[in-house]
Protein backbone atom coordinates (compact mmCIF):
# COMPACT_ATOMS: atom_id res chain seq x y z
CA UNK A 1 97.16 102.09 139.82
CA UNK A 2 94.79 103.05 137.16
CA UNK A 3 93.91 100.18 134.43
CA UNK A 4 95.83 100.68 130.81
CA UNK A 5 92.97 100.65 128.38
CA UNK A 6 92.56 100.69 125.00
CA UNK A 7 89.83 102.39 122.77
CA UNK A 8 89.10 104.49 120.02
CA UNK A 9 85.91 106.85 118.97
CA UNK A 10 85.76 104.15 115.38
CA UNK A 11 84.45 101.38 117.60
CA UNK A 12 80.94 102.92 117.71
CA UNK A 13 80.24 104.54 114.45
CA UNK A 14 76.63 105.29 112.57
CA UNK A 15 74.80 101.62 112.50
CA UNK A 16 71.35 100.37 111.73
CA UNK A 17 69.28 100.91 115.17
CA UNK A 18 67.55 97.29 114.44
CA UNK A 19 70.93 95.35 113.99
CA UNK A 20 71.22 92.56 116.21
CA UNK A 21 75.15 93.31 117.24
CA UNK A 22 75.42 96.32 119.49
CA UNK A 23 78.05 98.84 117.85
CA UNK A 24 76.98 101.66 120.30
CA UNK A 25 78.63 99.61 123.68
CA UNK A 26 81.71 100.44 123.25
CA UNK A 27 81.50 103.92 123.40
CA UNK A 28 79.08 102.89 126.35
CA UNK A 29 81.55 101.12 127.80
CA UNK A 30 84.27 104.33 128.08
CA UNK A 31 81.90 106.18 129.29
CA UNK A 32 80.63 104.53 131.58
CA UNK A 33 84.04 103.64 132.30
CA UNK A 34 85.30 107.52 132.83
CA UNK A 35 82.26 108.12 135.16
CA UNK A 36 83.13 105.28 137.59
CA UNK A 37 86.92 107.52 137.81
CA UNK A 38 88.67 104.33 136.10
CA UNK A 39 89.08 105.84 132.54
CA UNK A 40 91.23 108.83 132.17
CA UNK A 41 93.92 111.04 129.87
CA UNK A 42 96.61 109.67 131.71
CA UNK A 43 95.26 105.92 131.44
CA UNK A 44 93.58 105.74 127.60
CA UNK A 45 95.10 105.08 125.23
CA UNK A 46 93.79 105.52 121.52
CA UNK A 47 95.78 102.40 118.71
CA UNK A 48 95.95 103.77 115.12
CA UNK A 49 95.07 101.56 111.76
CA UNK A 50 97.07 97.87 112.07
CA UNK A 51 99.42 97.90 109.54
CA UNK A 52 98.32 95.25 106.28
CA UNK A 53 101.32 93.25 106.70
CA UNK A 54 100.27 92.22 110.42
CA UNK A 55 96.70 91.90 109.49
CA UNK A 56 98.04 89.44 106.70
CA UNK A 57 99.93 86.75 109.45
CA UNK A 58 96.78 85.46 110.11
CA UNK A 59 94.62 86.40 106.74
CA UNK A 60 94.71 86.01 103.36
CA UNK A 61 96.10 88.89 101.43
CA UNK A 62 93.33 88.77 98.43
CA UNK A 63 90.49 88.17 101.27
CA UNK A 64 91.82 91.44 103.14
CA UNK A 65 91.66 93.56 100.01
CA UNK A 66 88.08 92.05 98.88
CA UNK A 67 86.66 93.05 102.30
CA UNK A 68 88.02 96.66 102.84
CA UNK A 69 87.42 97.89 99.06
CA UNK A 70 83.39 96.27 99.65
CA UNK A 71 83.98 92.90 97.18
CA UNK A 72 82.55 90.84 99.24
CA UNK A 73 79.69 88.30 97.28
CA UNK A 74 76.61 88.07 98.98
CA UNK A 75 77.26 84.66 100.75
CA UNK A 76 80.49 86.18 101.96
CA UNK A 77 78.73 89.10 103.68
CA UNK A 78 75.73 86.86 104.75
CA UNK A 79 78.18 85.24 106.81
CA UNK A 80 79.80 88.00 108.10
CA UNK A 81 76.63 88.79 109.25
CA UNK A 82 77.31 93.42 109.11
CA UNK A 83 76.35 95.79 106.78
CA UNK A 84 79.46 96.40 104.94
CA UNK A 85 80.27 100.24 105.27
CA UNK A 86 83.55 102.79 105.30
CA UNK A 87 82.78 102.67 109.13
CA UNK A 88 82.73 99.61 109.26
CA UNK A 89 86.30 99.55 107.28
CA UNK A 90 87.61 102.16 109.73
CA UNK A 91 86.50 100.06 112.48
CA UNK A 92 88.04 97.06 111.57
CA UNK A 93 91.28 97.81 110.92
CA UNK A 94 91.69 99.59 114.13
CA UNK A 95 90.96 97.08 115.99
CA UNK A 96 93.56 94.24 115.57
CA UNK A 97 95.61 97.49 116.71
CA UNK A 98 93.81 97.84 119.58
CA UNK A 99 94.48 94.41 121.02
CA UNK A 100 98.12 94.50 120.04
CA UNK A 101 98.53 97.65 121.69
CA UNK A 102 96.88 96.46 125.25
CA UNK A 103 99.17 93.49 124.91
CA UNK A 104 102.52 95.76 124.71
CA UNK A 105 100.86 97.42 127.88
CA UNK A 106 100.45 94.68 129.66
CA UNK A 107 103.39 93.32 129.01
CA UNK A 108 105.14 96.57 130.66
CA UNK A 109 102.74 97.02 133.45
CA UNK A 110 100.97 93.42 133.94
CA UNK A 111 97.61 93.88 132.85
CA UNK A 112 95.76 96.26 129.98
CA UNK A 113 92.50 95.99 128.88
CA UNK A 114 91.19 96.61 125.48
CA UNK A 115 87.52 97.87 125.43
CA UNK A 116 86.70 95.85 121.69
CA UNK A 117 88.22 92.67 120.46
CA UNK A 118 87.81 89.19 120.73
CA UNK A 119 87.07 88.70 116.90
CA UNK A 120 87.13 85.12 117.48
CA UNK A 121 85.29 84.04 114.27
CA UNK A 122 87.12 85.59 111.67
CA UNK A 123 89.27 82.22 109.99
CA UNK A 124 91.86 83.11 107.53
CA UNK A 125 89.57 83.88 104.53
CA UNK A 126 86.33 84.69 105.26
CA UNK A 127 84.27 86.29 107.92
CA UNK A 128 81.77 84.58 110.51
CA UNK A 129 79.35 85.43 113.24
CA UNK A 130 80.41 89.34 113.14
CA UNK A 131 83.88 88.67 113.05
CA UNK A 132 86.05 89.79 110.16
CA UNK A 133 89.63 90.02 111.00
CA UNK A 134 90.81 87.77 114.38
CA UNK A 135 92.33 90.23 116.54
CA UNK A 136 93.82 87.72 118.94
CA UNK A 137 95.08 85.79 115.88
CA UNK A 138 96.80 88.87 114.80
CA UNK A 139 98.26 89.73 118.11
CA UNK A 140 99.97 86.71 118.93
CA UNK A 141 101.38 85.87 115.63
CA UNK A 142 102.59 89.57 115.88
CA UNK A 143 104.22 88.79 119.16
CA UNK A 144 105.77 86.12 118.41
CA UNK A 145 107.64 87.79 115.34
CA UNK A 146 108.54 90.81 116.67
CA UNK A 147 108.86 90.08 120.89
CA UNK A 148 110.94 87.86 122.87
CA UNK A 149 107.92 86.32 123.31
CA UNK A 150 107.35 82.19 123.38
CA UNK A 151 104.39 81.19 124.88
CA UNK A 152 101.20 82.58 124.21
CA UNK A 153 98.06 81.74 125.64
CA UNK A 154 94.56 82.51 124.41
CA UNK A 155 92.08 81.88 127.40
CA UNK A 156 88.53 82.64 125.60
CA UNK A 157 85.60 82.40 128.04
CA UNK A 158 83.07 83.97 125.46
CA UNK A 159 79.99 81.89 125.52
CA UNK A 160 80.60 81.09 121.38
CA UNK A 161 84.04 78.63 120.67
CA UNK A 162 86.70 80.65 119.05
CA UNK A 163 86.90 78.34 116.10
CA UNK A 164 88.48 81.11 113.62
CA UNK A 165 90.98 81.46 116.09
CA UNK A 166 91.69 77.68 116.76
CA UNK A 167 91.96 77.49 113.01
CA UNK A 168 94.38 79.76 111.94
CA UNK A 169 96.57 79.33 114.86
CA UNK A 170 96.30 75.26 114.97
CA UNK A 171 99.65 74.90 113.71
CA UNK A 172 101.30 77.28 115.63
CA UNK A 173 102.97 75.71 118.57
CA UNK A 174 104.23 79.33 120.67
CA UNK A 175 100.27 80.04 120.56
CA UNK A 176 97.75 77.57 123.08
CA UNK A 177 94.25 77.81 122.37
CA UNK A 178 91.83 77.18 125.23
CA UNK A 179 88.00 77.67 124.68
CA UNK A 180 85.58 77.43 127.26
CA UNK A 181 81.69 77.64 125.56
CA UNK A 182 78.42 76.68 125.52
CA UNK A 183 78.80 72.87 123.68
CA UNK A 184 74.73 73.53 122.24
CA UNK A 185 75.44 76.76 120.63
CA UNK A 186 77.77 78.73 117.63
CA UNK A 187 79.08 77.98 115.86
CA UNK A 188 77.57 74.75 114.86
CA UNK A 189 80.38 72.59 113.16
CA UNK A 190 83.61 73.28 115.97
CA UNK A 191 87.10 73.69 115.18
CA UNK A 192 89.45 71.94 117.46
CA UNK A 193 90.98 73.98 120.18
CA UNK A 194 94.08 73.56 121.47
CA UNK A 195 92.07 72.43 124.83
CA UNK A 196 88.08 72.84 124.50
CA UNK A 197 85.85 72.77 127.13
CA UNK A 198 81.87 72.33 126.88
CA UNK A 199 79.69 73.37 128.77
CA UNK A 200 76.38 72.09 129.26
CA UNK A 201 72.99 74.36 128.30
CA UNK A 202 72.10 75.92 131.52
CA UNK A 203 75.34 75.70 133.75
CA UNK A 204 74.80 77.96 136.58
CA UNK A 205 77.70 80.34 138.47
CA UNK A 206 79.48 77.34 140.63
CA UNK A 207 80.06 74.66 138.21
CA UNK A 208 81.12 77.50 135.86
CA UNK A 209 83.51 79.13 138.45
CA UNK A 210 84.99 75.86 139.34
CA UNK A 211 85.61 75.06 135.59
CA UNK A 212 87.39 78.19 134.76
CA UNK A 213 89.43 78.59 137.99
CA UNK A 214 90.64 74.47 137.72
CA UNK A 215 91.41 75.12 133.89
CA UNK A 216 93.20 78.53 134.06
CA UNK A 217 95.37 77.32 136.77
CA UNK A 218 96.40 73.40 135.13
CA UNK A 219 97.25 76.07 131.99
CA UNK A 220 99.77 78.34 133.58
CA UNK A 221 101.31 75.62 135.43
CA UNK A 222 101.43 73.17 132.57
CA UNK A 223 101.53 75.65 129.63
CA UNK A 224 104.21 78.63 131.23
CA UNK A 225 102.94 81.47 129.01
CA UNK A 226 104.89 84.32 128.73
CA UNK A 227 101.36 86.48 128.53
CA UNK A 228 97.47 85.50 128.73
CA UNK A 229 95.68 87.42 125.96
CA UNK A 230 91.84 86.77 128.21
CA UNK A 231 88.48 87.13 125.77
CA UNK A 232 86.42 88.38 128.76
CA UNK A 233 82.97 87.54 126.86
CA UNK A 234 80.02 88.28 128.66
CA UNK A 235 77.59 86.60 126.59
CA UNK A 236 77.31 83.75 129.56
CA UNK A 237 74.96 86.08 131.58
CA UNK A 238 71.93 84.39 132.16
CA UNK A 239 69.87 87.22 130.25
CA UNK A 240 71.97 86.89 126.99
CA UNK A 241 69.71 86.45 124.03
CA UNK A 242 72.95 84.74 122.43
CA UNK A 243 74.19 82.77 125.49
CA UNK A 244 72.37 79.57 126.40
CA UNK A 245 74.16 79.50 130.04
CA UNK A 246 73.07 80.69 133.07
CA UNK A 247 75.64 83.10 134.43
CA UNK A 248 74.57 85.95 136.92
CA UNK A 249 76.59 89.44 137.18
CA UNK A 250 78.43 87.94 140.50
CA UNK A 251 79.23 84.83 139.00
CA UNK A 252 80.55 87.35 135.72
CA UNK A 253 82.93 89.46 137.92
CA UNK A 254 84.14 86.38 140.22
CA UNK A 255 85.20 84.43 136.97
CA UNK A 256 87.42 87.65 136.11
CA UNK A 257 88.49 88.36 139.09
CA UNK A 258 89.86 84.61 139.39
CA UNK A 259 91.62 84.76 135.66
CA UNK A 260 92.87 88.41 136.66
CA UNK A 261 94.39 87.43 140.33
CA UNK A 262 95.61 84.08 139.44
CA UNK A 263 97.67 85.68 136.12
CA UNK A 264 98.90 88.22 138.76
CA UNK A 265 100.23 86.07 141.60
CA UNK A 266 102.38 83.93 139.14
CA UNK A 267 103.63 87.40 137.50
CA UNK A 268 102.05 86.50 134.16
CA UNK A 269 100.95 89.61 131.93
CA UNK A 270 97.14 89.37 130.90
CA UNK A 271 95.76 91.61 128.19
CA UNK A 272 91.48 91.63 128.12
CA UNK A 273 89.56 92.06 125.43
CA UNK A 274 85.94 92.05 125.82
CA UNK A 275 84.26 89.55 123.19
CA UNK A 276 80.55 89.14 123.29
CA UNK A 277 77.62 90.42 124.70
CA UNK A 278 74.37 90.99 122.81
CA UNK A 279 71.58 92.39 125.06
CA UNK A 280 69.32 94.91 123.52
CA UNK A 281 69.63 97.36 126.52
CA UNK A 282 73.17 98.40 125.29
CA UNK A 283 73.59 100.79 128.66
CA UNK A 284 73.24 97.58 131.03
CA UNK A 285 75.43 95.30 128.42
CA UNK A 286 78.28 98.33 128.84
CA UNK A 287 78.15 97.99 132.48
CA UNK A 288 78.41 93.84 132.12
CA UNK A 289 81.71 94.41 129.98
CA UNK A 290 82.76 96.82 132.37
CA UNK A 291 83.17 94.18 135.18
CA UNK A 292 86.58 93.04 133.59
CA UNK A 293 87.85 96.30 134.02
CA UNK A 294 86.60 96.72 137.73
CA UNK A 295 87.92 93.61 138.70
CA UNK A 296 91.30 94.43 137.42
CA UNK A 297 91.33 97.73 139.11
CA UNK A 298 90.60 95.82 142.23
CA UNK A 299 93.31 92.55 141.41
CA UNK A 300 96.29 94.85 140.56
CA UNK A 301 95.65 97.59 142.71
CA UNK A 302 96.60 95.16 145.98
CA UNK A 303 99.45 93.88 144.68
């Protein structure tokens, strides 16, 4: 079977060349995506603008308005850390969408994957470390509302904790928040996960594996989720100018390919979203997100 993904030509609009985030990967990523034969008509699919009202379970109604009419102060878009455009608007907007879309996919065919998301930063009034509004947030309080849905469970692997995320869901009991990151990195004061793990500066691929594999299986035991939303980040890889592990590309698509195969032998849906990765060679950072969506190619297509 081919993949579900998720994308849209707003993820990679006009941006300043010297920026430090990388808004050209994701159109990168589908293209590099469609010339490997695992992005298609039939398996694309495009989200439209999340609706406010869904956007608003997890933010702030006055801090959603500020940002996409530009009323930001200057601390507030310090901290958010973009150039605050109409692209950027566009952009944002969609991509809650996106992630809630690839869920409802998953959830009908077992896996999806959503090439943006992972807005793990964004808390429920105000923006941090590129993050404005919290996608996974959005999605599972979404979910839960409108699905049959329970048990949620967050699995973020991105090298950076998920503290907006830990935040605005930490009193929401369907929803279990598990962060594994870099302990010696962003953000600098944590929130409290539902389970966080730290990792040590410089943790090479078998510690890592082992940690991932032994936490993602205790979790679907322990936890029963109805789906896994995964925040594939690839900001581990040793070459990361953001990471602070050391992560090679095997140890990358083994970690995935573990989530991915375990979710799929206990019949557990898992939608991806790609969270962070922040080398300056955006054509080699596409094909490091890409690995997600390889793996699950290769997972689901032996089942």
């Amino acid at each position: 079977m081919l993949v579900p993904l998720v994308t849209h030509p707003a993820y990679s609009y006009p941006f300043p060349a010297k920026h430090r985030f990388p808004m050209d990967k994701f159109d990168l990523l589908h293209r590099y995506l469609r010339e490997q034969g695992l992005a298609g008509s039939e398996n694309t699919f495009r989200p439209g603008r999340c609706k406010a009202e869904l956007i608003q379970l997890a933010h702030c109604a006055n801090y959603v308005s500020d940002f996409i009419d530009g009323r930001f102060t200057p601390e507030q878009a310090r901290r958010m850390g973009l150039p605050w455009s109409e692209g950027l608007v566009r952009r944002t907007c969609i991509s809650p969408a996106g992630t809630l879309l690839a869920a409802h996919l998953a959830l009908k065919f077992g896996v999806a994957c959503h090439l943006a998301g992972g807005t793990h930063h964004a808390h429920r009034d105000f923006a941090s470390g590129f993050c404005i509004f919290n996608d996974l947030a959005i999605s599972a309080l979404a979910l839960l509302r409108y699905t049959q849905l329970k048990r949620i469970l967050i699995f973020d692997v991105d090298v950076h904790q998920g503290d907006g995320t830990a935040r605005i869901l930490e009193q929401e009991p369907g929803v279990f928040t598990c962060s594994i990151h870099c302990e010696k990195n962003f953000p600098v004061r944590k929130a409290r996960s539902d389970l966080d793990v730290n990792l040590q500066v410089g943790m090479g691929d078998d510690a890592y594996l082992a940690v991932v594999a032994d936490t993602f299986s205790d979790l679907l035991l322990q936890f029963k989720p109805d789906l896994v939303l995964y925040d594939a980040g690839v900001d581990v890889f040793e070459g990361d100018p953001l990471g602070l592990l050391n992560i090679s590309l095997r140890g990358i698509a083994e970690r995935d390919r573990c989530v991915l195969n375990l979710a799929a032998r206990v019949g557990v849906p898992i939608a991806t979203v790609i969270g962070g990765g922040y080398d300056r060679d955006q054509s080699a950072l596409a094909r490091r997100h890409a690995i997600c969506v390889e793996q699950a190619a290769a997972v689901f297509k032996t089942l």
